[in-house]
Protein backbone atom coordinates (compact mmCIF):
# COMPACT_ATOMS: atom_id res chain seq x y z
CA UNK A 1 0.00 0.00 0.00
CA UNK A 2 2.78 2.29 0.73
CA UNK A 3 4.33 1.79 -2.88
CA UNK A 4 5.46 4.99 -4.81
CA UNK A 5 1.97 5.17 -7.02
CA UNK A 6 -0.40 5.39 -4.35
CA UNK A 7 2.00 8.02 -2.78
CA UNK A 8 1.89 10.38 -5.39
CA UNK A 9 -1.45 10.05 -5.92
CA UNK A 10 -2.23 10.81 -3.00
CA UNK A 11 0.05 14.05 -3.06
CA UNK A 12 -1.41 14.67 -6.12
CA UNK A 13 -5.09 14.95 -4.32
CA UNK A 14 -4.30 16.26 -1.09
CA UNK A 15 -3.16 19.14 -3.31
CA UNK A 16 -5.58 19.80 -5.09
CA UNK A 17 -8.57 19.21 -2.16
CA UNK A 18 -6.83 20.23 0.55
CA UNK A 19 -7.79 24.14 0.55
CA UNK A 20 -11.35 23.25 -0.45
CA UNK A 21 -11.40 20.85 2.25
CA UNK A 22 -10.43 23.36 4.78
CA UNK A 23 -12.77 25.86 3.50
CA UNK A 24 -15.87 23.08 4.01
CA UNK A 25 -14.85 22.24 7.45
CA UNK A 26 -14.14 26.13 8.66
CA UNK A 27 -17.64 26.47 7.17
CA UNK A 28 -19.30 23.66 8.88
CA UNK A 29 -17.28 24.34 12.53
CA UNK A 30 -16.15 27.85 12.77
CA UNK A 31 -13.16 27.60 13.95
CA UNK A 32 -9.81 27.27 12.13
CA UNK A 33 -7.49 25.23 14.59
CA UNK A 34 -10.65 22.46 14.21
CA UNK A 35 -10.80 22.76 11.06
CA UNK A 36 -7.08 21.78 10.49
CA UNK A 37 -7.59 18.98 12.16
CA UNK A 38 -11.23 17.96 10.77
CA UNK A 39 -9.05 18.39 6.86
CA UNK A 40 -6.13 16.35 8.54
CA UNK A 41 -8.69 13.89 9.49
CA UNK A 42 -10.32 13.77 6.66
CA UNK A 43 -6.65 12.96 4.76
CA UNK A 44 -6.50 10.41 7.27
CA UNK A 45 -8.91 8.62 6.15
CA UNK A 46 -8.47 8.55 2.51
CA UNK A 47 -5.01 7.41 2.70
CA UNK A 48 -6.19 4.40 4.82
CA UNK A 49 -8.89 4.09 1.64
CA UNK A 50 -6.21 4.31 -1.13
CA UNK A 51 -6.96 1.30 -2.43
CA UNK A 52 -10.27 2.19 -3.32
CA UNK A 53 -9.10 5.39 -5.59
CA UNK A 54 -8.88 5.11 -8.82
CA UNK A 55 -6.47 7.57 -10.86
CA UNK A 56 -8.27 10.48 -12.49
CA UNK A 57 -11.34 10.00 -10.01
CA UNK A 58 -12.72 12.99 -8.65
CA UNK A 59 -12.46 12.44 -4.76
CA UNK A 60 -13.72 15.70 -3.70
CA UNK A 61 -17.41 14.01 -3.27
CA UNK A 62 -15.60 11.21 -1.15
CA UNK A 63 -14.00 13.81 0.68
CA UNK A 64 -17.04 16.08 1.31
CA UNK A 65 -18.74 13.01 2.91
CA UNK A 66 -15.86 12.45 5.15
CA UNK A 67 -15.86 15.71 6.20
CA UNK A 68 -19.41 15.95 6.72
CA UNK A 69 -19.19 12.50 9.01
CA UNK A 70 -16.36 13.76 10.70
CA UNK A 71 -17.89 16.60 11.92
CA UNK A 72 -21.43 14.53 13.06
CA UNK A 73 -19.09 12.43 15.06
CA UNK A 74 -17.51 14.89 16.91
CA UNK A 75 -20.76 16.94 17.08
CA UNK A 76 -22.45 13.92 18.62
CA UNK A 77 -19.96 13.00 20.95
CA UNK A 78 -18.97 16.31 22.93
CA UNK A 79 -23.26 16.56 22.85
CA UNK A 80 -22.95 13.11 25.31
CA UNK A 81 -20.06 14.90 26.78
CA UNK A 82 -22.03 17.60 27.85
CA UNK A 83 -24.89 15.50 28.89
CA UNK A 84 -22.59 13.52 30.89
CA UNK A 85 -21.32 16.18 32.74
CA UNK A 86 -24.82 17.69 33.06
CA UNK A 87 -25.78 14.42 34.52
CA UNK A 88 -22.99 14.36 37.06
CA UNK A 89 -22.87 17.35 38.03
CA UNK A 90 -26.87 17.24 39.24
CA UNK A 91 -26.64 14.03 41.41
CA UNK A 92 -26.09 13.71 44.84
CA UNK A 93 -22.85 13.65 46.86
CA UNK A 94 -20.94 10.43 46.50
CA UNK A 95 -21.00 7.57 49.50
CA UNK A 96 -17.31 6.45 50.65
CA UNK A 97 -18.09 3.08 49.26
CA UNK A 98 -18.66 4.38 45.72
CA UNK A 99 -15.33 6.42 46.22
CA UNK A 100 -13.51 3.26 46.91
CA UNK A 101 -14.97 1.81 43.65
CA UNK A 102 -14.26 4.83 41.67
CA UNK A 103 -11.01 4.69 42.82
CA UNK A 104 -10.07 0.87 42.14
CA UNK A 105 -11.35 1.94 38.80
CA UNK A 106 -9.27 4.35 38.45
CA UNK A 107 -6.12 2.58 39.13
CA UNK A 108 -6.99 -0.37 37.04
CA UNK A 109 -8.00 2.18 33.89
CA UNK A 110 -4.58 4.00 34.95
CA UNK A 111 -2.63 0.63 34.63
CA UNK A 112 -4.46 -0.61 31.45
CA UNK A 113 -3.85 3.12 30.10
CA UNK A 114 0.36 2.80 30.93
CA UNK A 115 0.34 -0.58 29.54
CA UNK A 116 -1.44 0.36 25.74
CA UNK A 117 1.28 3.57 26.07
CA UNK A 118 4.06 1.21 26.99
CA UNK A 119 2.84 -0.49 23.43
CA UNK A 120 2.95 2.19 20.69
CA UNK A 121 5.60 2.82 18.36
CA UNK A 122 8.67 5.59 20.40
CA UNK A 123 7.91 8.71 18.52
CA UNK A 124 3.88 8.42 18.88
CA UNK A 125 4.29 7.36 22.37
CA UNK A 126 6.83 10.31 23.31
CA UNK A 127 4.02 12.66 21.47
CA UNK A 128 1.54 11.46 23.31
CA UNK A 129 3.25 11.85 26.93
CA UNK A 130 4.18 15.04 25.71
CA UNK A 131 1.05 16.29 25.56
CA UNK A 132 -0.86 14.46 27.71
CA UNK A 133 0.84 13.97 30.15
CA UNK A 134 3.69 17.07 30.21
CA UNK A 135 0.37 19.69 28.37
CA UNK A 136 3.06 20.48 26.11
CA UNK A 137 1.57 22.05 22.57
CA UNK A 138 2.24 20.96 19.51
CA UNK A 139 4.62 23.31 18.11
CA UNK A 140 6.80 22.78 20.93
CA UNK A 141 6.68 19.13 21.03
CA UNK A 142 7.51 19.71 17.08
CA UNK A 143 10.61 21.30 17.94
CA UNK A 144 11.56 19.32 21.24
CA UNK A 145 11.29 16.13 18.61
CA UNK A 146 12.46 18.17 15.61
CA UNK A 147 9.52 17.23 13.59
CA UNK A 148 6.12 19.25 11.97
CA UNK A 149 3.05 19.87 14.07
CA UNK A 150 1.58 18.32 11.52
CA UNK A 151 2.91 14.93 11.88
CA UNK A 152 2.73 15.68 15.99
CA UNK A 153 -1.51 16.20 15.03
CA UNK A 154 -1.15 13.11 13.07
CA UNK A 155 0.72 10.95 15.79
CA UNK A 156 -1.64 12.40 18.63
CA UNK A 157 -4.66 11.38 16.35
CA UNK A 158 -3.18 7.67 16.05
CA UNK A 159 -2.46 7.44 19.63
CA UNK A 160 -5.85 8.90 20.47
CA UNK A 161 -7.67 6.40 18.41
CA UNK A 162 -5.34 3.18 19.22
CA UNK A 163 -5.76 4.00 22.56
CA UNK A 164 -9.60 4.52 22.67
CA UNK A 165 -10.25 1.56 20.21
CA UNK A 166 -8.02 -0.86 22.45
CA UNK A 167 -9.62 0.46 25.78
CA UNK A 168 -13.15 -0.16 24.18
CA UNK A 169 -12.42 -3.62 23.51
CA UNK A 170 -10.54 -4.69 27.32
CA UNK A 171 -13.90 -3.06 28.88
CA UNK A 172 -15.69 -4.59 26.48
CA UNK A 173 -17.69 -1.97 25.56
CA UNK A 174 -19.28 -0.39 22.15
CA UNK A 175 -18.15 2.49 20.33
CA UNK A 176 -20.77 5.25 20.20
């Protein structure tokens, strides 16, 4: 998959959609810095499709719906976010007992959590403790690692997604 062809292909169409791209997703969000990473997304995910492209086909459709789904996603999810929080934030003081849970939870999702770091690749794992852990940005984990924020987005993304994907699966639990 990761042959010269399907490389410059896809160089070939990110140019060409990536400032249209951008322009759809600032539309649909509002906001620049989520729109970069709604279009990086979106990139994302057509690379990982490559296979299905056919040279000469006009993407930008493909894209469009990407984007659109994207955005629904992430629209849907910080909605159950909020909800969430609503809901929590309206119920009644915690018993000791359900602290005690919370916390055994918490150290067994803490564990589980070093364990899937622990597994990534170096540079995606030093990314992600970067910023997760150290709430460094990405330009300056960019130049700590000497790479682009860019590919820091991109290995955050990756780690994001391995990491809630894997986590899913050891609670045994389905994606939303």
């Amino acid at each position: 998959m990761h042959d010269t062809p399907s490389m410059a292909l896809f160089q070939q169409l990110f140019e060409a959609n990536r400032d249209k791209i951008f322009r759809f997703a600032c539309k649909l969000v509002g906001d620049t810095s989520r729109a970069q990473e709604i279009t990086q997304q979106c990139f994302i995910k057509l690379w990982e499709n490559m296979h299905k492209v056919q040279e000469g086909q006009d993407v930008f459709p493909l894209l469009f719906v990407y984007v659109k789904h994207i955005v629904i996603d992430e629209t849907r999810r910080l909605y159950r976010e909020k909800q969430h929080l609503a809901q929590l934030s309206s119920q009644q003081p915690v018993t000791e007992a359900y602290e005690d849970d919370h916390s055994l939870m918490r150290k067994e999702f803490e564990q589980q959590l070093k364990k899937l770091i622990e597994k990534m690749p170096e540079q995606r794992k030093q990314v992600y403790q970067l910023s997760r852990e150290h709430g460094q940005s990405h330009k300056e984990i960019a130049a700590q690692l000497s790479l682009s924020p860019a590919t820091v987005r991109n290995h955050l993304n990756l780690a994001l997604q391995y990491i809630r994907r894997e986590i899913l699966t050891h609670y045994d639990m389905e994606s939303k």
